[in-house]
N, C-alpha and C. Protein backbone atom coordinates (compact mmCIF):
# COMPACT_ATOMS: atom_id res chain seq x y z
N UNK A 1 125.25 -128.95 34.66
CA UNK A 1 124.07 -128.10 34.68
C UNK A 1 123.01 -128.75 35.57
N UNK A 2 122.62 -127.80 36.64
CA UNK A 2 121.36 -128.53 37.00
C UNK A 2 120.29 -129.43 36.42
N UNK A 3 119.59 -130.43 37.06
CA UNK A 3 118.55 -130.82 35.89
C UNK A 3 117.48 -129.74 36.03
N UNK A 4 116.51 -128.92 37.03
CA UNK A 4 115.89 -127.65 36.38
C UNK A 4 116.11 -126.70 35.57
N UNK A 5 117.34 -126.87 35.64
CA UNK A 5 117.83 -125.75 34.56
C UNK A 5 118.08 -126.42 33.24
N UNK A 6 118.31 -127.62 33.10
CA UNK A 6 118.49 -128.04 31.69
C UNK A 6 116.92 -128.42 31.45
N UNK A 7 116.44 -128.61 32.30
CA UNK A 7 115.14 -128.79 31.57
C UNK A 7 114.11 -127.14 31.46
N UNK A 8 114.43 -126.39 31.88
CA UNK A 8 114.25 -125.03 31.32
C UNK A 8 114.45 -124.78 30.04
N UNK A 9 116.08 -124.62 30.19
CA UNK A 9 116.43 -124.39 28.74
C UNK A 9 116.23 -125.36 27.43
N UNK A 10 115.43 -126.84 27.78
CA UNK A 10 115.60 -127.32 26.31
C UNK A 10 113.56 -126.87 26.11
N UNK A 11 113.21 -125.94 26.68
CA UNK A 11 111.56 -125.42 26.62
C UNK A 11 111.92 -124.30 25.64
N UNK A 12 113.49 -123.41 25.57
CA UNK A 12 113.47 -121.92 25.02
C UNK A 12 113.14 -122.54 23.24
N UNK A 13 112.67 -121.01 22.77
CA UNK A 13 112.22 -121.05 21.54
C UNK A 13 110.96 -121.67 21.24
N UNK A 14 109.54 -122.27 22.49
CA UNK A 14 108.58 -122.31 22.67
C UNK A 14 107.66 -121.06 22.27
N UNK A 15 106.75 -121.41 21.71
CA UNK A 15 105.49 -119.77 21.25
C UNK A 15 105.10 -119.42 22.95
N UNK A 16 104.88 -118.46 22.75
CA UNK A 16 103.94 -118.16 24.22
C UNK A 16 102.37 -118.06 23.82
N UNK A 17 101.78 -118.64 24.90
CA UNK A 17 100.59 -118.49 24.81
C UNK A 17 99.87 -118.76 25.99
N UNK A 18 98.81 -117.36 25.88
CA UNK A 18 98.50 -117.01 27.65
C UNK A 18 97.56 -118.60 27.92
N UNK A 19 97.60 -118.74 29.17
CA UNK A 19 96.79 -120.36 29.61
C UNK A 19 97.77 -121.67 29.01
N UNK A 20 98.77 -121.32 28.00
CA UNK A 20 99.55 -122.88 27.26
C UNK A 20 100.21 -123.30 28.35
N UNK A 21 100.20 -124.78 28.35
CA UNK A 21 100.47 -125.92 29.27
C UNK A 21 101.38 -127.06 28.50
N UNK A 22 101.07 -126.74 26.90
CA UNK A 22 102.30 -128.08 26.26
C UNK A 22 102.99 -127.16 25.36
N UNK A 23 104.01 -127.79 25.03
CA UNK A 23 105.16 -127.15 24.31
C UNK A 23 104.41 -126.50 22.77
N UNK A 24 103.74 -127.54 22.51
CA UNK A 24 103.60 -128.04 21.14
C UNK A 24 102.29 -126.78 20.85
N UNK A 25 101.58 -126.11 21.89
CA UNK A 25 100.42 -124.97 21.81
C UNK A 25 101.16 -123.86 21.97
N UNK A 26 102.15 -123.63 23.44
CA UNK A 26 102.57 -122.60 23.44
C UNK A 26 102.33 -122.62 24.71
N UNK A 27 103.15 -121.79 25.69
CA UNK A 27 103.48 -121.72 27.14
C UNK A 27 103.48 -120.70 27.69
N UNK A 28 103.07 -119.87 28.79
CA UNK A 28 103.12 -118.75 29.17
C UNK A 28 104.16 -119.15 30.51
N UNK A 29 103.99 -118.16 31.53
CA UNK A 29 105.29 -118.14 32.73
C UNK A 29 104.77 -119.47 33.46
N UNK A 30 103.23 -119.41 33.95
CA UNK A 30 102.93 -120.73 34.15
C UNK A 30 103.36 -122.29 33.61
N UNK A 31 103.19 -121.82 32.44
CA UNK A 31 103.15 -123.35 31.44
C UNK A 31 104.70 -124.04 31.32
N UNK A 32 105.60 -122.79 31.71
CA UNK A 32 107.22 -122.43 31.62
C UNK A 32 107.47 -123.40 32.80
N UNK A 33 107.11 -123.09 34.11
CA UNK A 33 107.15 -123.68 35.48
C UNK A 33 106.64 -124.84 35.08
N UNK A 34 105.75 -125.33 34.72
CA UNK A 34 104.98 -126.52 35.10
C UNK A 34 105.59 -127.55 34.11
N UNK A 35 106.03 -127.16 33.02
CA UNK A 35 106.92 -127.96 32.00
C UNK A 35 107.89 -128.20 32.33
N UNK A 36 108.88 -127.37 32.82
CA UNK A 36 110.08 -127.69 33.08
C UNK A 36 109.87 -128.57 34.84
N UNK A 37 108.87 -128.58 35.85
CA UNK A 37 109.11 -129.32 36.57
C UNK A 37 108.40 -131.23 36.40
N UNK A 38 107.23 -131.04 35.50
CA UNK A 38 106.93 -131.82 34.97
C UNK A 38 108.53 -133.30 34.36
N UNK A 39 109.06 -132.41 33.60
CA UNK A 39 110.32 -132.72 32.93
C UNK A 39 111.02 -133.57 34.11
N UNK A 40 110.97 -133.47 35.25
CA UNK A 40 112.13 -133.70 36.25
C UNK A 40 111.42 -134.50 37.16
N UNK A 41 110.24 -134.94 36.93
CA UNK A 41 109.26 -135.56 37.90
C UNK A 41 107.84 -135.15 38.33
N UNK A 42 107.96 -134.43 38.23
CA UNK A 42 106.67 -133.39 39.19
C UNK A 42 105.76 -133.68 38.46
N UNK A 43 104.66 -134.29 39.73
CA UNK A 43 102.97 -134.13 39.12
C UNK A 43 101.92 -133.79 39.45
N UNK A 44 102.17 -132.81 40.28
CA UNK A 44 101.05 -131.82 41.39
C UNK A 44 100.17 -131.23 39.94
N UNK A 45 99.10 -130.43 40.96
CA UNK A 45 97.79 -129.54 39.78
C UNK A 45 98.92 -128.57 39.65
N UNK A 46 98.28 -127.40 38.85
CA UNK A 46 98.89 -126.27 37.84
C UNK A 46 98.10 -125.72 38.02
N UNK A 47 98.35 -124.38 38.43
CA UNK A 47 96.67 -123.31 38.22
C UNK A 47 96.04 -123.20 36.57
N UNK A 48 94.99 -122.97 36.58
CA UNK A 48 94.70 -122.53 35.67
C UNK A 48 93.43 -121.23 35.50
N UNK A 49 93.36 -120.57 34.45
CA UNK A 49 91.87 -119.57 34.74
C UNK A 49 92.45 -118.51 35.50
N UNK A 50 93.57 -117.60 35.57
CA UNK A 50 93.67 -116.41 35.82
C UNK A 50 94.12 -115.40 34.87
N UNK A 51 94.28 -114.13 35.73
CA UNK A 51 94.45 -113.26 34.41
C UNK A 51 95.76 -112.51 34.31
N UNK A 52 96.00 -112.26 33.56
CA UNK A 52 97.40 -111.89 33.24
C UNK A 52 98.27 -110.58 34.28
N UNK A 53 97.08 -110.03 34.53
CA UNK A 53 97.28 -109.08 35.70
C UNK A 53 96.29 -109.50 37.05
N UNK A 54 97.04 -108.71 37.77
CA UNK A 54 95.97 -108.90 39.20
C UNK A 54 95.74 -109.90 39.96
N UNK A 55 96.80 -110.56 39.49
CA UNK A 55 97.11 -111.43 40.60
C UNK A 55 97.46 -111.32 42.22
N UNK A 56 97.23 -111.57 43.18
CA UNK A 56 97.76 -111.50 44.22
C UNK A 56 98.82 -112.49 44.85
N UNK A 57 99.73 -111.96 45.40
CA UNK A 57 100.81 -112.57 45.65
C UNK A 57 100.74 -113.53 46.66
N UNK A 58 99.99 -113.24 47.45
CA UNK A 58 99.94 -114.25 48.66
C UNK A 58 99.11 -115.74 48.17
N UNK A 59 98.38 -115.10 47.40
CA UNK A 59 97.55 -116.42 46.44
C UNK A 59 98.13 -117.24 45.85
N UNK A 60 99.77 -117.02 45.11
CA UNK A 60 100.34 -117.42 44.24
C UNK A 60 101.03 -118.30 45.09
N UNK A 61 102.21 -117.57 46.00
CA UNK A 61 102.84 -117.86 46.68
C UNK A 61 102.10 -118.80 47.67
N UNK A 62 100.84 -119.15 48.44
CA UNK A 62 99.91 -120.18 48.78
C UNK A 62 99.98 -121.36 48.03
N UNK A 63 99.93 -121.43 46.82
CA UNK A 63 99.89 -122.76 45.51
C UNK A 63 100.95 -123.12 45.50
N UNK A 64 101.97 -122.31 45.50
CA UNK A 64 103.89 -122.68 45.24
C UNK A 64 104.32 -123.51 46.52
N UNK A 65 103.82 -122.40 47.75
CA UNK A 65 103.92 -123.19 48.96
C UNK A 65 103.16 -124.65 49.40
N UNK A 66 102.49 -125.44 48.79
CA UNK A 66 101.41 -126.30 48.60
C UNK A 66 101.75 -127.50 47.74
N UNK A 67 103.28 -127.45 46.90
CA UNK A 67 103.13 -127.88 46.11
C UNK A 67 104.93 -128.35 46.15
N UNK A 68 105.71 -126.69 46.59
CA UNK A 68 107.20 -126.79 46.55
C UNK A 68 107.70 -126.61 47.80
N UNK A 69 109.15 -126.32 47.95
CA UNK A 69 109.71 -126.20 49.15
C UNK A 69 109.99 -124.54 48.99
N UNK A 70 109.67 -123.48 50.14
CA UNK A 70 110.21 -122.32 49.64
C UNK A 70 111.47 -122.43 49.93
N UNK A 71 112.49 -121.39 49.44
CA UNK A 71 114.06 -121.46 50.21
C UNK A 71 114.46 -119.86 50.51
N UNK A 72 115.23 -119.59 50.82
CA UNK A 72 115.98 -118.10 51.11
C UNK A 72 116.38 -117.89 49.91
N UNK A 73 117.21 -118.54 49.53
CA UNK A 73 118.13 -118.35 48.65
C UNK A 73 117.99 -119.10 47.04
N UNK A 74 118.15 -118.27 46.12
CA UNK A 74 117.62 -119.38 44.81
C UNK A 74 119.26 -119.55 44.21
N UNK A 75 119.26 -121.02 43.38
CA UNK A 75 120.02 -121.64 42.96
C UNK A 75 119.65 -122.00 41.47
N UNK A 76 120.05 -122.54 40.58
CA UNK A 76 120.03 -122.78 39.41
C UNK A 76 118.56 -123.63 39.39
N UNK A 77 117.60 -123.63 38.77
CA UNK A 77 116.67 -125.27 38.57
C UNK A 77 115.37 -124.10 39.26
N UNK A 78 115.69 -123.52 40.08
CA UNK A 78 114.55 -122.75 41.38
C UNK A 78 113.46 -122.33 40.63
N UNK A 79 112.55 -122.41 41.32
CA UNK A 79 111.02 -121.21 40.16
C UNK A 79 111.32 -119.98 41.50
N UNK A 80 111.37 -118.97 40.39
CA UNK A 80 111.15 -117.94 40.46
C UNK A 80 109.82 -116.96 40.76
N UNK A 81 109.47 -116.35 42.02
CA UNK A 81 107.97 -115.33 41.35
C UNK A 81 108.67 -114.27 41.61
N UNK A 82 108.21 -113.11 40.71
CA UNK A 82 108.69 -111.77 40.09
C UNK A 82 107.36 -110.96 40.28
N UNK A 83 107.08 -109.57 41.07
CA UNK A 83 106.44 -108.46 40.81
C UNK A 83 106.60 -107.70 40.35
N UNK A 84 106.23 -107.87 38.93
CA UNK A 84 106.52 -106.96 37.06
C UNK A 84 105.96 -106.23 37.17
N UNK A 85 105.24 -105.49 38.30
CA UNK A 85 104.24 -104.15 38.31
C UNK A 85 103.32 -104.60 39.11
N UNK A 86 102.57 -103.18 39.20
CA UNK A 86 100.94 -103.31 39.81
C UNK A 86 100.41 -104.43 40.06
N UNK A 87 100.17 -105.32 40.50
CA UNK A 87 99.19 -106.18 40.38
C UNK A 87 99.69 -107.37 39.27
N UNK A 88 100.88 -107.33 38.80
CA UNK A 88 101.17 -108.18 38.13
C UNK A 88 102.43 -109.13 38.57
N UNK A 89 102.09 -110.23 38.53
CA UNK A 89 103.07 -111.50 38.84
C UNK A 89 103.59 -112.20 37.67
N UNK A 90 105.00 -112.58 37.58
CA UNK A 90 105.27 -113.47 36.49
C UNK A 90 106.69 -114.55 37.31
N UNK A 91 106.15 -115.24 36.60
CA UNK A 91 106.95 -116.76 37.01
C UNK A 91 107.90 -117.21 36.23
N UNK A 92 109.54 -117.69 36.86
CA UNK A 92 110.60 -118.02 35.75
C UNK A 92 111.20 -119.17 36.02
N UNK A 93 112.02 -119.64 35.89
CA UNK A 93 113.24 -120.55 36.54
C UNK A 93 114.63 -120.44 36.05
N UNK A 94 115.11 -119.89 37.66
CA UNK A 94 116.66 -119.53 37.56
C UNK A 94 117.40 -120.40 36.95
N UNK A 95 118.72 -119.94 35.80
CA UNK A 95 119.88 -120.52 35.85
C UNK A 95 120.91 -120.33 36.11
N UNK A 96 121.74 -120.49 35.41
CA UNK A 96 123.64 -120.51 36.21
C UNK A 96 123.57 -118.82 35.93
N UNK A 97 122.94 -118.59 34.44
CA UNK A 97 123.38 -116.96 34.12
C UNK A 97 122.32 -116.19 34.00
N UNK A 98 120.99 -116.42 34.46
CA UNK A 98 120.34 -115.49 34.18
C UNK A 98 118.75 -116.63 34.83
N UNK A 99 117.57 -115.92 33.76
CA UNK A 99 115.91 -116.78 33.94
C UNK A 99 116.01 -117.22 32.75
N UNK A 100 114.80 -118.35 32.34
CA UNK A 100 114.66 -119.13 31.25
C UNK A 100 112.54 -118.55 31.88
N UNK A 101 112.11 -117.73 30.94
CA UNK A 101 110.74 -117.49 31.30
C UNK A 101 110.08 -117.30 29.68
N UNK A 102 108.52 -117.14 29.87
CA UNK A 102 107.90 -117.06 28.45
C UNK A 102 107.81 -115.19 28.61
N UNK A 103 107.89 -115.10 27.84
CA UNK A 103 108.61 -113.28 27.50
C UNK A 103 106.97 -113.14 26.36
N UNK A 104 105.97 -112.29 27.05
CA UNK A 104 104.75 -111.90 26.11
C UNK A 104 104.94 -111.14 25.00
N UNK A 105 105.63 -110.49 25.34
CA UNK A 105 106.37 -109.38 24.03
C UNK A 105 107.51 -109.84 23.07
N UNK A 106 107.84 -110.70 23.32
CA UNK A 106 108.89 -111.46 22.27
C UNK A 106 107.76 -112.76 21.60
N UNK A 107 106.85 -113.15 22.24
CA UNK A 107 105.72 -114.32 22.04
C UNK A 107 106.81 -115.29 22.07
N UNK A 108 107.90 -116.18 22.73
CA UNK A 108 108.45 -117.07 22.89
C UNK A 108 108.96 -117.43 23.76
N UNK A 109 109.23 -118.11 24.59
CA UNK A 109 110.35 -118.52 25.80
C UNK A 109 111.90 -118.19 25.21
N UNK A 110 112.25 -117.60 26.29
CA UNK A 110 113.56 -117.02 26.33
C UNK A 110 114.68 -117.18 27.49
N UNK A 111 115.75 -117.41 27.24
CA UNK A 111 117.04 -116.91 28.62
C UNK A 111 117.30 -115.54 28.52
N UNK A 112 116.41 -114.92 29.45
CA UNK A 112 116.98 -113.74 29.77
C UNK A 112 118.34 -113.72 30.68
N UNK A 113 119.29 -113.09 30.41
CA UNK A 113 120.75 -113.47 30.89
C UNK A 113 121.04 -111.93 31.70
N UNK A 114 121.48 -112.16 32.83
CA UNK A 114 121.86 -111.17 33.64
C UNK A 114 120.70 -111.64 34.80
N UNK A 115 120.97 -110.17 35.86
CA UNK A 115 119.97 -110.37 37.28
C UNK A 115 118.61 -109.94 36.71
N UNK A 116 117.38 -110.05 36.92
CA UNK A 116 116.06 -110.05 36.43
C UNK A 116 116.08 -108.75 36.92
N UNK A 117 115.06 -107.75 36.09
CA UNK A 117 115.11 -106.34 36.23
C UNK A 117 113.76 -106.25 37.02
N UNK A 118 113.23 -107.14 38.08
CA UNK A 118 112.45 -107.22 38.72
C UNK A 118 112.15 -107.54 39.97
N UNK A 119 111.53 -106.98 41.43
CA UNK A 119 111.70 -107.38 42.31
C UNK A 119 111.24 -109.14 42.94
N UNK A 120 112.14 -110.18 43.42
CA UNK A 120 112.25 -111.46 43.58
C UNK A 120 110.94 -111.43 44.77
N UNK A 121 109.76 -111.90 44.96
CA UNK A 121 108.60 -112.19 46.25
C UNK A 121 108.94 -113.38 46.49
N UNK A 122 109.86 -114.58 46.23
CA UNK A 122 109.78 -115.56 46.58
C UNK A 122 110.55 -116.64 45.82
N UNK A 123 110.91 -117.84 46.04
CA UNK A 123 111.62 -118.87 45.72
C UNK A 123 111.67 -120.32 45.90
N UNK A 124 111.32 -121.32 45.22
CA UNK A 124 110.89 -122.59 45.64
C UNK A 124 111.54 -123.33 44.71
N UNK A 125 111.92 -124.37 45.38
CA UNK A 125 112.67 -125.59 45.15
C UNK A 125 111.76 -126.65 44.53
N UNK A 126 112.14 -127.78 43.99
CA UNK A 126 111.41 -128.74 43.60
C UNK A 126 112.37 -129.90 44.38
N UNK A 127 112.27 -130.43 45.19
CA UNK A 127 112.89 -131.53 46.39
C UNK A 127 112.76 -132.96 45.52
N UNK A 128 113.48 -132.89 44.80
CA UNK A 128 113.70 -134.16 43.57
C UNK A 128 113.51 -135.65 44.54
């Protein structure tokens, strides 16, 4: 198993919680990314102070680019950004079978298993 991806999946069954950054409060798609790369090394800033909608993509994708490597192609361990609608962005990290993301409507981190029912804006590596 990749190490992004095992360190994804030992985050599932985390509370969600919009702005959470530690396991132990609760994690949103952000807190999901930044934990699991944390886990593997990583110690760049983390956004913080936005809103659940209305995000802009080029903004996001600016911080990811700033921080990760983008790639073409995503592989197991990868962060994910997803346009879930209008104005809305959400962040995951791919595995072998599916995303490992914080799911608002379930309130927990989850492996969603299969292809994401959402269009992919982008893909970044963490260059271990």
């Amino acid at each position: 198993m990749p190490v992004g991806e095992a360190a994804a999946r030992a985050l599932i069954g985390a509370r969600f919680r919009l702005h959470g950054r530690a396991v132990a409060g609760g994690l949103d798609c952000v807190g999901v990314v930044a934990a699991a790369l944390r886990a593997d090394g990583f110690e760049g800033a983390v956004p913080s102070g936005y809103a659940l909608r209305g995000g802009r993509s080029e903004r996001v994708a600016a911080l990811l680019d700033a921080a990760l490597t983008r790639v073409p192609v995503a592989r197991a361990g990868d962060v994910l950004l997803f346009a879930v609608g209008a104005g809305q962005l959400h962040l995951a990290i791919k595995t072998t079978g599916g995303i490992v993301h914080a799911d608002a409507a379930l309130r927990r981190v989850v492996e969603r298993p299969g292809a994401p029912p959402w269009p992919v804006i982008g893909v970044w590596r963490f260059d271990r």
